[in-house]
N, C-alpha and C. Protein backbone atom coordinates (compact mmCIF):
# COMPACT_ATOMS: atom_id res chain seq x y z
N UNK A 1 35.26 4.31 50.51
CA UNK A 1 33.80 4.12 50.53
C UNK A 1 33.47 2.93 51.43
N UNK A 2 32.17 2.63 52.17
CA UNK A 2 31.90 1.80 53.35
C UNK A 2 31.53 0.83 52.59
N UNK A 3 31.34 -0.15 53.35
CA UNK A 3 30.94 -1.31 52.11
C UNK A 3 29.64 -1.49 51.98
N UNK A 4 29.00 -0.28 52.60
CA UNK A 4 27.26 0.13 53.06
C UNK A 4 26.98 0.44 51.67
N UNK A 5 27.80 1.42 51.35
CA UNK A 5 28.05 2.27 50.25
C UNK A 5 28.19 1.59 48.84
N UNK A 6 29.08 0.53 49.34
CA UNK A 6 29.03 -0.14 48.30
C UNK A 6 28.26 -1.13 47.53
N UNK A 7 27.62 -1.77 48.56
CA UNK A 7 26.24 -2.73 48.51
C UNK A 7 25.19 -2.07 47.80
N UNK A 8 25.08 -0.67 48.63
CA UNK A 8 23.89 0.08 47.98
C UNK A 8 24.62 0.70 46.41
N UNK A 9 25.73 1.13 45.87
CA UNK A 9 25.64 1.50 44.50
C UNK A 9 25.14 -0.24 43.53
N UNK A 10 25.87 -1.52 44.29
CA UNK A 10 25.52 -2.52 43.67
C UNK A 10 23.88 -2.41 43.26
N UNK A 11 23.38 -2.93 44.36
CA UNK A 11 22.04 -2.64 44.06
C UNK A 11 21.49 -2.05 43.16
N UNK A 12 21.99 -0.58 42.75
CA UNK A 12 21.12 0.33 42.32
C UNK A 12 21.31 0.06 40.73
N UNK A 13 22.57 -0.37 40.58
CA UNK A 13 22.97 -1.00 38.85
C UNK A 13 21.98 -1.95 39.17
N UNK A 14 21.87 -3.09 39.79
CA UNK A 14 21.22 -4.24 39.42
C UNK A 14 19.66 -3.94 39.54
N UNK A 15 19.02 -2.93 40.00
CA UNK A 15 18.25 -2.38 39.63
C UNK A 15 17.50 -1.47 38.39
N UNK A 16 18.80 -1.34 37.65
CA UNK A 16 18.69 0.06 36.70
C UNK A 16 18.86 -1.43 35.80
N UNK A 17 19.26 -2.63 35.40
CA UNK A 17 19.62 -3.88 34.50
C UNK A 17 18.38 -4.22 34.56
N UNK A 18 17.66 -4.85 35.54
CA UNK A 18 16.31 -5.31 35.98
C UNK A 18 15.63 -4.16 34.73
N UNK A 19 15.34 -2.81 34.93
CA UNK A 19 13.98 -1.87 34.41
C UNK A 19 14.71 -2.26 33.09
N UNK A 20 15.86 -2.09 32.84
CA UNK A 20 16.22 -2.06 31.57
C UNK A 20 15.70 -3.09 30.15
N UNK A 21 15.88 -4.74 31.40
CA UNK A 21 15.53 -5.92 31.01
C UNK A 21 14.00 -5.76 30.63
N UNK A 22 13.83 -6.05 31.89
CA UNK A 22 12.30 -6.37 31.86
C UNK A 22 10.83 -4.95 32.22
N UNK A 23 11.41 -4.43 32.31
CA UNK A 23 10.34 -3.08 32.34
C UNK A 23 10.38 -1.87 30.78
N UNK A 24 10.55 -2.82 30.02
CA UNK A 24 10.45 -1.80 28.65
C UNK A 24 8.59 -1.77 28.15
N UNK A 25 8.17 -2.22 28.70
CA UNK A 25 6.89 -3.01 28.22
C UNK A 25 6.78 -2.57 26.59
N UNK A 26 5.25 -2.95 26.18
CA UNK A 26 4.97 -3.40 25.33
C UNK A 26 5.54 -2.38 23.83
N UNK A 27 5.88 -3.03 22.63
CA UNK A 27 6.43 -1.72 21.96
C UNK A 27 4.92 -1.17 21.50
N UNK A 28 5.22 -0.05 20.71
CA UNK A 28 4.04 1.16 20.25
C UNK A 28 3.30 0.35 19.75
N UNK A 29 2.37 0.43 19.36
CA UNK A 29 1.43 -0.22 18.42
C UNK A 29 1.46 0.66 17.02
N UNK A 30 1.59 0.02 15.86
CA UNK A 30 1.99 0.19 14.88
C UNK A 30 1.11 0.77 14.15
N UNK A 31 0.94 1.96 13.57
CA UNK A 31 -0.50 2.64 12.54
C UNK A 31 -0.91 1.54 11.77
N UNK A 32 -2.44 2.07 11.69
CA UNK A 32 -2.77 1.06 10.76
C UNK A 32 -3.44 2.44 9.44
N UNK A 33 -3.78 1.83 8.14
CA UNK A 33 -4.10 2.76 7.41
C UNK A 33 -5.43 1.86 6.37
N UNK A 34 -6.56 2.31 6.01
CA UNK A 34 -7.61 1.83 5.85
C UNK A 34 -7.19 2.19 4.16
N UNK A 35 -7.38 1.45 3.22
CA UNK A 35 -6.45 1.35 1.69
C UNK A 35 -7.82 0.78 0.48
N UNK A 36 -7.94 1.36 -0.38
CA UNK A 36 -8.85 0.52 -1.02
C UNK A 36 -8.07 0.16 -2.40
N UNK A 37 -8.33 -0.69 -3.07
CA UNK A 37 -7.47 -1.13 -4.23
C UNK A 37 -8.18 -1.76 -5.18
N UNK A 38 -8.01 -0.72 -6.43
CA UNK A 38 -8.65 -1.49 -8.06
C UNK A 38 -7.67 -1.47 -8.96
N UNK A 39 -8.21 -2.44 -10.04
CA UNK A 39 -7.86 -2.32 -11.42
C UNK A 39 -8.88 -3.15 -11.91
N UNK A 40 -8.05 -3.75 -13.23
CA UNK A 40 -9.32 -4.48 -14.18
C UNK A 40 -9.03 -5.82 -13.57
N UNK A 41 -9.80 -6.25 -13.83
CA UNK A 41 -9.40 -8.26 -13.38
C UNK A 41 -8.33 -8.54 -15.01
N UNK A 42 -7.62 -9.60 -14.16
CA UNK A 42 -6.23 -9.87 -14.73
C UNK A 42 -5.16 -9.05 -14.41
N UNK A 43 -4.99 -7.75 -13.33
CA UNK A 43 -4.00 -6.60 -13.67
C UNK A 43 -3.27 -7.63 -12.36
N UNK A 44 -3.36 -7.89 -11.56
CA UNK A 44 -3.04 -9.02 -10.95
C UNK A 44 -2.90 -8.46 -9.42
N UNK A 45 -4.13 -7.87 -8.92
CA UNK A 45 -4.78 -7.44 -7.61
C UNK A 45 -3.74 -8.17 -6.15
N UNK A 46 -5.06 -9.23 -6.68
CA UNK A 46 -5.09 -10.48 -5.60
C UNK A 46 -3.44 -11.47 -5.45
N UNK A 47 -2.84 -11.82 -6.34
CA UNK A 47 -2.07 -12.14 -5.95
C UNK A 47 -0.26 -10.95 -5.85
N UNK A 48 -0.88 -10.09 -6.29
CA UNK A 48 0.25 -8.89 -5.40
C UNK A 48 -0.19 -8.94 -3.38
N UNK A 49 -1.52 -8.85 -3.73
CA UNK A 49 -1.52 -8.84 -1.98
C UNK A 49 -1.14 -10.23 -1.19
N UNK A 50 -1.30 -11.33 -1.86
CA UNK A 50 -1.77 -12.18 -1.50
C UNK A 50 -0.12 -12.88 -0.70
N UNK A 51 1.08 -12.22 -1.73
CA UNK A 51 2.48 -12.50 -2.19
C UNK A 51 3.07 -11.99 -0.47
N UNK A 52 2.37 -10.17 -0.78
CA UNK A 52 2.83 -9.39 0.46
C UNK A 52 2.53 -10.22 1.93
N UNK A 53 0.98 -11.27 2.00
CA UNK A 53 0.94 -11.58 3.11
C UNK A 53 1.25 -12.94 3.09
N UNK A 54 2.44 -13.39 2.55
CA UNK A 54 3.10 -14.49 2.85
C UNK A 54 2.22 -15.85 2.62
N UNK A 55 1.13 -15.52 1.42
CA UNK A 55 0.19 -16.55 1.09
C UNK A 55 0.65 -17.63 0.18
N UNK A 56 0.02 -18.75 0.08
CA UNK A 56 0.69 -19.37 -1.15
C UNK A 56 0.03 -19.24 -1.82
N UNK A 57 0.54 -18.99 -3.45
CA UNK A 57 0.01 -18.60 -4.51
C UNK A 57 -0.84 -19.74 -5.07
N UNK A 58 -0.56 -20.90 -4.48
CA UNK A 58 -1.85 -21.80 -5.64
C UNK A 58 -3.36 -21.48 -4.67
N UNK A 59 -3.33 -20.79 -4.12
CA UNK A 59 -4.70 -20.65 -2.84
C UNK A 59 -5.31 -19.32 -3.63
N UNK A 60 -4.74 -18.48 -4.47
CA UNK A 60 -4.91 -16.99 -4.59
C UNK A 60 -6.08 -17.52 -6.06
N UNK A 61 -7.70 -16.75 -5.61
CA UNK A 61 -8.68 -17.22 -6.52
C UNK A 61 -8.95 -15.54 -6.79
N UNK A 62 -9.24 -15.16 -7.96
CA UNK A 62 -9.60 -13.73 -8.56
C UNK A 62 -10.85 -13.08 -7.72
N UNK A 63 -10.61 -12.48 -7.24
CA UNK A 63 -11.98 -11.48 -6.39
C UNK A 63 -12.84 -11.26 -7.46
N UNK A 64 -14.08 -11.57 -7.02
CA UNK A 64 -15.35 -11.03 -7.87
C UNK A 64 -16.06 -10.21 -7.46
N UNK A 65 -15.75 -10.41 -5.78
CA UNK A 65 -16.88 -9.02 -5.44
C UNK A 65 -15.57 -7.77 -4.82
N UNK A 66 -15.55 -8.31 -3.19
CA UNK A 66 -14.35 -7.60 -2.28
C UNK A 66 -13.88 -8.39 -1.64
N UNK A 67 -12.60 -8.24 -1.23
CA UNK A 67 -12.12 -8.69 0.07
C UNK A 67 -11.01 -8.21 0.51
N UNK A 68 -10.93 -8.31 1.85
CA UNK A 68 -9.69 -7.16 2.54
C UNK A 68 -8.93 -8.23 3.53
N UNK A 69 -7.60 -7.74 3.17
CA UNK A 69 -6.88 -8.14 3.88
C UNK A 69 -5.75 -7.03 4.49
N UNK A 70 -5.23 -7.79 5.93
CA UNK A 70 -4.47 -6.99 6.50
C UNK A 70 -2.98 -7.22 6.16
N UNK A 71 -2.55 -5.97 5.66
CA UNK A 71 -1.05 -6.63 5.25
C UNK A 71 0.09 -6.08 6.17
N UNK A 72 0.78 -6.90 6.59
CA UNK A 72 1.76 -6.52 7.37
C UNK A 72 3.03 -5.55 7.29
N UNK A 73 3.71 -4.26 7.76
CA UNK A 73 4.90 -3.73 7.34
C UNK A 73 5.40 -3.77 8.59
N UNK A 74 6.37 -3.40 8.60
CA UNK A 74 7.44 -3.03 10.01
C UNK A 74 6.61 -2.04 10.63
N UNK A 75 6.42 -1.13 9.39
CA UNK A 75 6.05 0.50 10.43
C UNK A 75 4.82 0.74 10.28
N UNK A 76 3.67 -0.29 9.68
CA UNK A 76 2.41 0.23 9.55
C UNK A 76 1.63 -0.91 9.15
N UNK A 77 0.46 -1.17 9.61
CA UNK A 77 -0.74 -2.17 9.07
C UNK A 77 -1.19 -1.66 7.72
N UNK A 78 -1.33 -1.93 6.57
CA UNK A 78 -2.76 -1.81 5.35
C UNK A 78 -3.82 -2.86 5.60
N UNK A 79 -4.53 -1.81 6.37
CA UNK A 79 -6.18 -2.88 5.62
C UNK A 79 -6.54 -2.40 4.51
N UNK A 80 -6.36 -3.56 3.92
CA UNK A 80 -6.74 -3.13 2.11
C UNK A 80 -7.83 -4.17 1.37
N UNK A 81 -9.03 -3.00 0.93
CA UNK A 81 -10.55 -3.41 0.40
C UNK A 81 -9.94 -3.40 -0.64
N UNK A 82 -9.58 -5.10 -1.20
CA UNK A 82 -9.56 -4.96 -2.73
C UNK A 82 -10.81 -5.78 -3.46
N UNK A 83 -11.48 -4.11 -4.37
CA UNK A 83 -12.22 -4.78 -5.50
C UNK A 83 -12.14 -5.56 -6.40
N UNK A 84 -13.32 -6.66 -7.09
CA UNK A 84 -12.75 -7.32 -8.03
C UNK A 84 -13.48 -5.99 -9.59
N UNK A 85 -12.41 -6.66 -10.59
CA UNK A 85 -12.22 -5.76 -11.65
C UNK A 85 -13.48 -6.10 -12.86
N UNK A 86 -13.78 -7.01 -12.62
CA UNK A 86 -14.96 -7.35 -14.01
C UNK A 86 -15.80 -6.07 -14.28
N UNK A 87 -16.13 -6.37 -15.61
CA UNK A 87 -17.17 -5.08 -16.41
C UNK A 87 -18.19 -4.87 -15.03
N UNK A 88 -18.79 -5.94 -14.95
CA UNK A 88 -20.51 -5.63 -13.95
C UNK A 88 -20.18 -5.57 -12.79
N UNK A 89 -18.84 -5.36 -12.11
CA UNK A 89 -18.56 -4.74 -10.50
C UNK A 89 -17.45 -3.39 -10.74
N UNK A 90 -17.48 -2.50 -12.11
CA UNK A 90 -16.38 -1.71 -11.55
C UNK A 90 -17.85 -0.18 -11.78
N UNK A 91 -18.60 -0.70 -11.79
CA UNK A 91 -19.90 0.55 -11.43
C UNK A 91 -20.20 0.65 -10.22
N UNK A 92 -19.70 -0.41 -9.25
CA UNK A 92 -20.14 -0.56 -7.73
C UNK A 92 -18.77 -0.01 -7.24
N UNK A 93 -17.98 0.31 -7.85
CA UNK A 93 -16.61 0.48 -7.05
C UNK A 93 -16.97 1.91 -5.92
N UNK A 94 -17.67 3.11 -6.23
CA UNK A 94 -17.60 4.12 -5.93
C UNK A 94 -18.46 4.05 -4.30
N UNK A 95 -19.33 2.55 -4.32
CA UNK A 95 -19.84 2.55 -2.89
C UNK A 95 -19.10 1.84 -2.06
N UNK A 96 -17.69 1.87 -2.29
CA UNK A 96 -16.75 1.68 -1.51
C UNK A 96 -15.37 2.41 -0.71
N UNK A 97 -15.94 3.58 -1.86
CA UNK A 97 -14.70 4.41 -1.67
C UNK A 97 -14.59 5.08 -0.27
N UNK A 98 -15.64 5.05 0.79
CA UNK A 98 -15.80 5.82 1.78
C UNK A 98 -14.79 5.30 3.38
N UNK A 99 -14.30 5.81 3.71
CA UNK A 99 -13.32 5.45 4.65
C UNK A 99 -11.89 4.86 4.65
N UNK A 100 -11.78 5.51 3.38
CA UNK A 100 -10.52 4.86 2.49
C UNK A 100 -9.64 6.50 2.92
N UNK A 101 -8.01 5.79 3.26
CA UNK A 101 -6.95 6.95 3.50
C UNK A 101 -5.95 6.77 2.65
N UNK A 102 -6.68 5.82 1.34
CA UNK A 102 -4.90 5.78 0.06
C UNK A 102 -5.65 5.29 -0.77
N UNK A 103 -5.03 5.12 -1.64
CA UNK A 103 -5.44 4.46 -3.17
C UNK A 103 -4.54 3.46 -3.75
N UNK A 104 -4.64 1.88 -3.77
CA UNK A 104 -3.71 1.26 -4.69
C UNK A 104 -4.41 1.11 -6.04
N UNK A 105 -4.14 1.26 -7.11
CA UNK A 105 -4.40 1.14 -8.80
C UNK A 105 -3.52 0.27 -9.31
N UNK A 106 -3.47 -0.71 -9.43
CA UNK A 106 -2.75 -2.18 -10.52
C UNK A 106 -2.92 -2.17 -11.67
N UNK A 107 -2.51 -1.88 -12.41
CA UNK A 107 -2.76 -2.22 -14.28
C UNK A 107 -1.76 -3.24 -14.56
N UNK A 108 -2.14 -3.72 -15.40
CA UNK A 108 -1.49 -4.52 -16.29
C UNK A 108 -0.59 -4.13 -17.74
N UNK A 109 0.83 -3.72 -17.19
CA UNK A 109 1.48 -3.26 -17.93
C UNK A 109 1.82 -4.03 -19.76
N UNK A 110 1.32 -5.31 -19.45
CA UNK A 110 1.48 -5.87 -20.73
C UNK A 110 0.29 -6.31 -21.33
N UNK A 111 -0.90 -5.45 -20.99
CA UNK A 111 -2.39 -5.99 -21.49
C UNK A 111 -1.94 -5.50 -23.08
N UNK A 112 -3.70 -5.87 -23.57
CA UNK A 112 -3.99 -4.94 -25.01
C UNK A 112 -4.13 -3.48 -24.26
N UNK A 113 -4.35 -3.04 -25.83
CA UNK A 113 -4.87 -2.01 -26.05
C UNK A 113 -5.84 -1.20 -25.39
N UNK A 114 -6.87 -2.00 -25.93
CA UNK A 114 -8.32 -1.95 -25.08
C UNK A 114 -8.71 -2.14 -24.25
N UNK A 115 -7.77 -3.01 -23.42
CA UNK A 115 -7.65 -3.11 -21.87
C UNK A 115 -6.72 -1.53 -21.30
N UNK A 116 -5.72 -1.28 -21.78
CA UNK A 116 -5.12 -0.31 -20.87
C UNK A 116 -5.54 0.81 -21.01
N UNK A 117 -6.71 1.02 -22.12
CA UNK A 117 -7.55 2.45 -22.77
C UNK A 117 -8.75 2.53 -21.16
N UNK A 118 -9.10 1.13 -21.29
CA UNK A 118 -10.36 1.03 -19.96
C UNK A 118 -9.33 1.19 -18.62
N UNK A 119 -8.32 0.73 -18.29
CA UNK A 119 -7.55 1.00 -17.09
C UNK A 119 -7.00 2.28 -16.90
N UNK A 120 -7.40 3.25 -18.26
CA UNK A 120 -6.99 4.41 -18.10
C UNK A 120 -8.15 5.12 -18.23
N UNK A 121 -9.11 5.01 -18.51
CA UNK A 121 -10.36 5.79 -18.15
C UNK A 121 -10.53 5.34 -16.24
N UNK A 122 -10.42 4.26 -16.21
CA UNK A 122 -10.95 4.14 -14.51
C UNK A 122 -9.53 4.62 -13.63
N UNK A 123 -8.78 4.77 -14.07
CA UNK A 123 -7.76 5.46 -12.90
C UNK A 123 -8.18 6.91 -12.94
N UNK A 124 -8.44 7.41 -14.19
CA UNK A 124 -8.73 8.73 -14.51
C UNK A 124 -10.18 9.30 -13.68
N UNK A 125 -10.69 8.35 -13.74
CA UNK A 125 -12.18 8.37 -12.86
C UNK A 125 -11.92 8.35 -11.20
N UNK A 126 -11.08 7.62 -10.93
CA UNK A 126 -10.83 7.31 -9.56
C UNK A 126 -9.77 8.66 -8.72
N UNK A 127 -9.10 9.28 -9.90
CA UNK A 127 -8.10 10.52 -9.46
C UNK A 127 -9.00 11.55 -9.48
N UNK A 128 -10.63 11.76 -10.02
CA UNK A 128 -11.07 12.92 -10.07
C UNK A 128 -12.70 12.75 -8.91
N UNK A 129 -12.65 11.91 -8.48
CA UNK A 129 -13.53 11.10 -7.55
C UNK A 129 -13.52 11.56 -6.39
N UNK A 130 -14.69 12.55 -5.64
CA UNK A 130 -14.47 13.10 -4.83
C UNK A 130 -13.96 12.87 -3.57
N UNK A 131 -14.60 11.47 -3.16
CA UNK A 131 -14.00 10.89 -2.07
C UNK A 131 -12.37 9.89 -2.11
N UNK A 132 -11.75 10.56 -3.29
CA UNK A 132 -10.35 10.17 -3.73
C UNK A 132 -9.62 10.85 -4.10
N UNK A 133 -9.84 12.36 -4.38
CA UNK A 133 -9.14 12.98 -5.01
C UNK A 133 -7.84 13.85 -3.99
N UNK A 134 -8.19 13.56 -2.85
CA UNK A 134 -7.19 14.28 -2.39
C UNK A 134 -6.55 12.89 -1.30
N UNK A 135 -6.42 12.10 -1.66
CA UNK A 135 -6.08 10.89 -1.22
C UNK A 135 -4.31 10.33 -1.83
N UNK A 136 -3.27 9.61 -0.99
CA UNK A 136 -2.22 9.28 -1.78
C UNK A 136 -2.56 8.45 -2.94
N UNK A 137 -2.25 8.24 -3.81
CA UNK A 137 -1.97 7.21 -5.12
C UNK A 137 -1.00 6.29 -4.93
N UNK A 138 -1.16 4.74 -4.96
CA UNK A 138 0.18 4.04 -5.51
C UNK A 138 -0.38 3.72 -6.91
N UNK A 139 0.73 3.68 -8.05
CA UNK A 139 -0.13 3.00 -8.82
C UNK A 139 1.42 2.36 -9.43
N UNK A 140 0.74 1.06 -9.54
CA UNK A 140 1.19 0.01 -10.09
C UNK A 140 1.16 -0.65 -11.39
N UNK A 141 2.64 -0.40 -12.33
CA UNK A 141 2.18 -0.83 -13.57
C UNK A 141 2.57 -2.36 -13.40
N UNK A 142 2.19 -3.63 -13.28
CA UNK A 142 2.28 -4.42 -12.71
C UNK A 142 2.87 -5.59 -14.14
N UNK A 143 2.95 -7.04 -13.85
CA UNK A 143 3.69 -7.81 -15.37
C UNK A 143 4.88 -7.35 -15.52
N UNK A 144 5.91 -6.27 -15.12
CA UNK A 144 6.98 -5.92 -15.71
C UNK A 144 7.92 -7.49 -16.32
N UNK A 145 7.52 -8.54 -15.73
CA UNK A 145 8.74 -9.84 -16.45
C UNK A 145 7.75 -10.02 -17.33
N UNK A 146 6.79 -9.64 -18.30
CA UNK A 146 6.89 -9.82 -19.48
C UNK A 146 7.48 -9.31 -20.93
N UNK A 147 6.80 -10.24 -21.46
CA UNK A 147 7.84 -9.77 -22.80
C UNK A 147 7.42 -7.93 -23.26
N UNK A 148 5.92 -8.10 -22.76
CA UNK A 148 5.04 -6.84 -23.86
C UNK A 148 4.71 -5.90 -22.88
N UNK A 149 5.22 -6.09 -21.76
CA UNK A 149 5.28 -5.04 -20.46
C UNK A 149 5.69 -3.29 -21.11
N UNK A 150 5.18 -2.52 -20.91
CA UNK A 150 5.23 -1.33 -21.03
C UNK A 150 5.81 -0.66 -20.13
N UNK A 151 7.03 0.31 -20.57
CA UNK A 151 7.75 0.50 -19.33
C UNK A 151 7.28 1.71 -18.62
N UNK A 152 7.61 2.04 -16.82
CA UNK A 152 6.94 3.46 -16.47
C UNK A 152 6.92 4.43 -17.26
N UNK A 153 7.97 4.50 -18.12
CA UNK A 153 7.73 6.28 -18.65
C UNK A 153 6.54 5.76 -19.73
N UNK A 154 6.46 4.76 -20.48
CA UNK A 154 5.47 4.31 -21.18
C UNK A 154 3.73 4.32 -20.82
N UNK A 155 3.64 3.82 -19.52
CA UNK A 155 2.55 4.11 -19.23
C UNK A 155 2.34 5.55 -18.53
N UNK A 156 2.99 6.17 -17.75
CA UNK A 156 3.10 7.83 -17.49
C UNK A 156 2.50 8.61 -18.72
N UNK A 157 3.18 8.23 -19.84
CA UNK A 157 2.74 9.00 -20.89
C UNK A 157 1.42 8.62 -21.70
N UNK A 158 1.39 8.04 -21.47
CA UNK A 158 -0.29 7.07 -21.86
C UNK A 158 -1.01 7.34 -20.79
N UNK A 159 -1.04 7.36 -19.79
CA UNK A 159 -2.41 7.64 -18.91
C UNK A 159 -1.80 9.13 -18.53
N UNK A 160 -1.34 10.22 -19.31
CA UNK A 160 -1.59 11.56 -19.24
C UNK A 160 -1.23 11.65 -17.62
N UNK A 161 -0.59 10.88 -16.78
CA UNK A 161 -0.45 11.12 -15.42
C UNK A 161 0.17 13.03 -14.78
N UNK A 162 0.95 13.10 -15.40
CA UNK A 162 1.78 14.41 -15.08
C UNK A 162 0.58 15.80 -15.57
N UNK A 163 0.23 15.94 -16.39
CA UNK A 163 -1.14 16.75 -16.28
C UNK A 163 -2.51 16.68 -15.44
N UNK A 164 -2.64 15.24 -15.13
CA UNK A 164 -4.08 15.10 -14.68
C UNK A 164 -3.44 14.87 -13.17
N UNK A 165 -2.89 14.43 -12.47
CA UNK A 165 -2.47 14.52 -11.06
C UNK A 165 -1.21 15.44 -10.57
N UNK A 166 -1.10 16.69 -11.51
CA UNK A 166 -0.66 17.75 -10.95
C UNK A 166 -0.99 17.85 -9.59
N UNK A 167 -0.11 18.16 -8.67
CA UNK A 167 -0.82 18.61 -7.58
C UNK A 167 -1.39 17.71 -6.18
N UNK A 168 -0.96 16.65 -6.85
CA UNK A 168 -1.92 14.98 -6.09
C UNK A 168 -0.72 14.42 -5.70
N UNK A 169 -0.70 13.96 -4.50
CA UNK A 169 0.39 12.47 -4.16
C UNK A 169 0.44 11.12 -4.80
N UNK A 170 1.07 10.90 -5.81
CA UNK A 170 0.94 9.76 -6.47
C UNK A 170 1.98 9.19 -6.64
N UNK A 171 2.25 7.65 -6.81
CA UNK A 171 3.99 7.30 -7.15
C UNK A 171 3.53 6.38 -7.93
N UNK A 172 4.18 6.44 -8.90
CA UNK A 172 4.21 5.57 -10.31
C UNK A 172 4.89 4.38 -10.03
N UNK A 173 5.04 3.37 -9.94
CA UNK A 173 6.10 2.43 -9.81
C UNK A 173 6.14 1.12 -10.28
N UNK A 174 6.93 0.41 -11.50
CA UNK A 174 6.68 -0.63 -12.20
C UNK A 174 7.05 -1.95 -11.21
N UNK A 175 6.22 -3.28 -10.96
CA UNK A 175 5.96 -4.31 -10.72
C UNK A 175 6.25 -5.70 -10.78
N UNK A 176 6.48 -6.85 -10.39
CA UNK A 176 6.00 -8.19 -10.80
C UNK A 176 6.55 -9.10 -9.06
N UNK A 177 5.62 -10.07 -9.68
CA UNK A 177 5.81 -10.79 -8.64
C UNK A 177 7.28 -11.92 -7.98
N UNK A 178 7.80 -11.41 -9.01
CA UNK A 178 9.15 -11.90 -9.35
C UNK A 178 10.28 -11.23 -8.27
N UNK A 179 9.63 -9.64 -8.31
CA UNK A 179 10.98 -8.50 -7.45
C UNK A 179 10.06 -8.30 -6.22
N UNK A 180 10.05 -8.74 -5.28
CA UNK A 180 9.39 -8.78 -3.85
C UNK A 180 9.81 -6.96 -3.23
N UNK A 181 11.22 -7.36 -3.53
CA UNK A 181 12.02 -5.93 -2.68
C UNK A 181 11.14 -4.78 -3.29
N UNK A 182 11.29 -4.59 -4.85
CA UNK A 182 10.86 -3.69 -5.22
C UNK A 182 9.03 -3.21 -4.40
N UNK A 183 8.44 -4.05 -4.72
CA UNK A 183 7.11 -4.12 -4.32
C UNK A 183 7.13 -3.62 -2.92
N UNK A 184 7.85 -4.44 -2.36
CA UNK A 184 7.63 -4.07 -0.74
C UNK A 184 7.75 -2.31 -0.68
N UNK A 185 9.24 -1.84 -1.46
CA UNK A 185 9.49 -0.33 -1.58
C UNK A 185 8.49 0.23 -1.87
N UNK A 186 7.72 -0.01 -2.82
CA UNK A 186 6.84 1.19 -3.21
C UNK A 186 5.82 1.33 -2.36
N UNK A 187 5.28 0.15 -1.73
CA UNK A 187 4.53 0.05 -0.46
C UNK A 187 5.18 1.08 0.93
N UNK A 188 6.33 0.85 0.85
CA UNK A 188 6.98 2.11 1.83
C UNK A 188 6.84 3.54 1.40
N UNK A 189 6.70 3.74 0.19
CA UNK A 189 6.70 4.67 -0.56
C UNK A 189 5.20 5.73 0.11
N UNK A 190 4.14 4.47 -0.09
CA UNK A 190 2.88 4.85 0.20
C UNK A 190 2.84 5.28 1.18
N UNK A 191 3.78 4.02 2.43
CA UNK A 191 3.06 4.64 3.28
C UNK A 191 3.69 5.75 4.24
N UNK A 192 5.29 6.37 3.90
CA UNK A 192 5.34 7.85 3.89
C UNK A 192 4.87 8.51 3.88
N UNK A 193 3.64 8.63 2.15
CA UNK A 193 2.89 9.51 2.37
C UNK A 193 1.62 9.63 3.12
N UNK A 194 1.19 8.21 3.50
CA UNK A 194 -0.15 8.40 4.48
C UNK A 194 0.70 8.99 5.89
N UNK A 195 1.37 8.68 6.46
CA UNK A 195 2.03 9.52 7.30
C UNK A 195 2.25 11.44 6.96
N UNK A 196 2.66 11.41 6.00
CA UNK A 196 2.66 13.14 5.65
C UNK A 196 1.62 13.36 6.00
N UNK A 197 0.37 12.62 5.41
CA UNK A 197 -1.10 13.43 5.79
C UNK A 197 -1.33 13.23 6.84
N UNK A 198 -0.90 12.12 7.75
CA UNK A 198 -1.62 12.06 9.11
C UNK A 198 -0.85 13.55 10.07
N UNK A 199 0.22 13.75 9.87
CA UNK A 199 1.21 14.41 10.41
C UNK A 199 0.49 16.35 9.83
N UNK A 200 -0.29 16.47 8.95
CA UNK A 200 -0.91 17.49 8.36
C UNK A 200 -1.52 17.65 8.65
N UNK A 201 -2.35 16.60 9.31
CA UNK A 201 -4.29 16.63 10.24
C UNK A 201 -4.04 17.01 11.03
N UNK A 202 -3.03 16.73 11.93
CA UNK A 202 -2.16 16.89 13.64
C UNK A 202 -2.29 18.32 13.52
N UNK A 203 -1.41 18.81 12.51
CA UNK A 203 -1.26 20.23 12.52
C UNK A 203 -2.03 21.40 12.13
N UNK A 204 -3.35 20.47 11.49
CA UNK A 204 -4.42 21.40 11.09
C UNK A 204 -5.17 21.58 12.57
């Protein structure tokens, strides 16, 4: 081979290193997914999100009205409208539901009684809710490091889940702020399925 020949295969590697290096440009831009999120006040909303976006917890003050934050994943943005839970804002919840592509639900796995009777009428309300009903579900039985924590099959069977969301994308998944990994998972969990549906619209 000439050394013409040879200059020019040089080149053409140190050319093909160059695009390799520096011509990848920018990576994809990452989905984002528009999320709205209730429970009762105390189920512990605000500082589950607050945990996910690397906040410090003495800053995390109980939502009274809304507020959204963007939470970060590898493979996807949540902007997530979380409501606050008090008696006199969970009648306003429903003029929020509009432009929402998931559902997070927080309960408080170690409330009373009478708290998880009301967290189970409003999930029950929110799964039959027109502008929710065909929407993914996370729902979060949240407190699991307490003592009086109720375990998933415990609350499954108490909020009648397997009869009343026949048919619905929902993932049950127990909580605390203690197991990060776990939390983060079920958040992956979700957002699989907002992907199934986006991937279903494509094809409709």
């Amino acid at each position: 081979m000439s050394d013409l020949r040879i200059s020019e295969a040089f080149l053409y590697m140190d050319y093909l290193c160059f695009r390799a290096l520096c011509c990848k440009g920018p990576p994809p831009a990452r989905p984002e997914y528009d999320l709205v999120c209730i429970g009762l006040t105390g189920s512990g909303k605000t500082s589950l999100l607050s945990k996910l976006c690397s906040e410090s917890p003495e800053n995390v003050v109980s939502t009274t009205g809304f507020s959204i934050k963007a939470v970060p994943f590898q493979n996807a943005i949540l902007n997530v409208k979380e409501l606050g839970g008090a008696d006199n804002i969970r009648k306003y919840w429903s003029r929020y539901y509009q432009g929402s592509q998931g559902v997070i639900f927080v309960l408080d796995s170690a409330s009373s009684e009478d708290d998880l009777e009301t967290a189970r009428s409003e999930l029950h309300s929110a799964l039959q809710h027109p502008q929710l009903c065909t929407l993914p579900f996370l729902i979060l039985a949240n407190h699991q490091d307490k003592p009086a924590a109720r375990s998933v099959q415990e609350v499954k069977k108490y909020f009648e889940l397997e009869p009343l969301a026949r048919g619905k994308r929902w993932i049950l998944q127990p909580c605390s702020l203690d197991d990060m990994d776990a939390l983060k998972d079920s958040f992956s969990q979700l957002i699989n399925l907002l992907e199934e549906k986006d991937h279903e619209a494509v094809r409709m």
